[in-house]
Protein backbone atom coordinates (compact mmCIF):
# COMPACT_ATOMS: atom_id res chain seq x y z
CA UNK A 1 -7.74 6.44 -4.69
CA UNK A 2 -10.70 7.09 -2.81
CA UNK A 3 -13.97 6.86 -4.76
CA UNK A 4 -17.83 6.88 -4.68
CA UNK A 5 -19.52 3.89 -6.37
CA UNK A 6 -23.02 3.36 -7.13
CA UNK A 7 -24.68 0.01 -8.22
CA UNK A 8 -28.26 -0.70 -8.91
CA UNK A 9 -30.11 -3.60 -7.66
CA UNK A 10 -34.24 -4.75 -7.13
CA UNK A 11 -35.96 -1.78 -6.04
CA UNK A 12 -32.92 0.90 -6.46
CA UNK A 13 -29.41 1.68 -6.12
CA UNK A 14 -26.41 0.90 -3.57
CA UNK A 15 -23.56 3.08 -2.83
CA UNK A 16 -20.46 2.87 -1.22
CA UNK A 17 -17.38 4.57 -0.83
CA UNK A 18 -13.64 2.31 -1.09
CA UNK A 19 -10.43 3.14 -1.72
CA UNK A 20 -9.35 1.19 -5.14
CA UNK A 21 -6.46 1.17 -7.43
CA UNK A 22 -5.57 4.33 -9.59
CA UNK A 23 -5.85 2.59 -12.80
CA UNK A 24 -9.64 1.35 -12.05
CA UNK A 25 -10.49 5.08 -10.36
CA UNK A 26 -12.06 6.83 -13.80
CA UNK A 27 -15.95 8.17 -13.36
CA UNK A 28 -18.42 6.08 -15.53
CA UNK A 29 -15.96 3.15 -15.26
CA UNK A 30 -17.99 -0.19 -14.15
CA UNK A 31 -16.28 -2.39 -11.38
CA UNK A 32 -16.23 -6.33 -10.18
CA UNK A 33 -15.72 -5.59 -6.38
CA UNK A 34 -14.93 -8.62 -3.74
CA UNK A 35 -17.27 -8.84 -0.76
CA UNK A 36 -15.90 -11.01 1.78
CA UNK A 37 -19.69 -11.98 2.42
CA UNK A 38 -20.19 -12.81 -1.14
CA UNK A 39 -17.77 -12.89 -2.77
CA UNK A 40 -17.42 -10.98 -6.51
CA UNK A 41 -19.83 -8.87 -7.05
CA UNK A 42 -20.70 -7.11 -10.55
CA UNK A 43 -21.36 -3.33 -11.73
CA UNK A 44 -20.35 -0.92 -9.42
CA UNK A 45 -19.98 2.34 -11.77
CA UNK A 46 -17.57 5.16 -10.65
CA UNK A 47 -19.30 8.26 -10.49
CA UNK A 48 -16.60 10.36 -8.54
CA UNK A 49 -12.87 9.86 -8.03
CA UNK A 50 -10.98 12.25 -5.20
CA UNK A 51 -7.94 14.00 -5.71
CA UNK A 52 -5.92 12.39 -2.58
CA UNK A 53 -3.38 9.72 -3.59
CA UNK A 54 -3.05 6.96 -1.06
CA UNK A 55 0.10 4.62 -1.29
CA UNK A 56 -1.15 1.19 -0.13
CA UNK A 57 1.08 0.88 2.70
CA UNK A 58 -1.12 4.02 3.64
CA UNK A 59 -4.41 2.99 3.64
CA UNK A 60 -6.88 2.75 6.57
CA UNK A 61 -6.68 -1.32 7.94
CA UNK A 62 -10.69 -1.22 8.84
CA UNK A 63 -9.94 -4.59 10.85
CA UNK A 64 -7.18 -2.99 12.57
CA UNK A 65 -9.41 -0.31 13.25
CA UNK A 66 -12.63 -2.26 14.55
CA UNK A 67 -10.25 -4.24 16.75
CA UNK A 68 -8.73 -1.76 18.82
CA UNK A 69 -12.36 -0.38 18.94
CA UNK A 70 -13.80 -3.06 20.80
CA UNK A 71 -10.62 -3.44 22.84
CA UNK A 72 -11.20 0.26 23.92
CA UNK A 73 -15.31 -0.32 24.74
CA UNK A 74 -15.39 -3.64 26.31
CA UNK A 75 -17.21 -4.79 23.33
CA UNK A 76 -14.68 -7.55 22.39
CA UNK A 77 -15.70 -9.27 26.20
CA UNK A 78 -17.58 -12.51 26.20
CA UNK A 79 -21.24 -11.95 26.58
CA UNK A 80 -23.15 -13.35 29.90
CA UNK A 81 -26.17 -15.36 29.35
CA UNK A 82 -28.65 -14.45 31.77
């Protein structure tokens, strides 16, 4: 299910938004989340859950996605140095 997380951190709060398993999707719950760049990262907190049910087979593939974006812009082409 699709939900907003918050976390705090130095000097304020992060959000995000992620699609995560129905059983973890219940506001106030607290999350360990992977980041690729970092790996497991503690207390994300839940605070809304939508009301769309995505099958994982049907979720967005964001790599997929960023791909065929720089396929489509030229963006994926090796860069000249000047």
């Amino acid at each position: 299910m699709q939900c907003a997380m918050r976390r705090s951190i130095a000097g304020g709060s992060e959000q995000m938004t992620s699609f995560i398993p129905r059983e973890f999707a219940k506001v106030g719950r607290v999350l360990r989340l992977r980041d690729d760049s970092v790996g497991w990262v503690d207390g994300w907190v839940v605070e809304c859950v939508g009301e769309v049910v995505v099958e994982g087979d049907q979720l967005p593939d964001s790599h997929k996605a960023i791909k065929n974006h720089r396929k489509s812009t030229g963006d994926s082409a090796p860069r000249l140095h000047a």
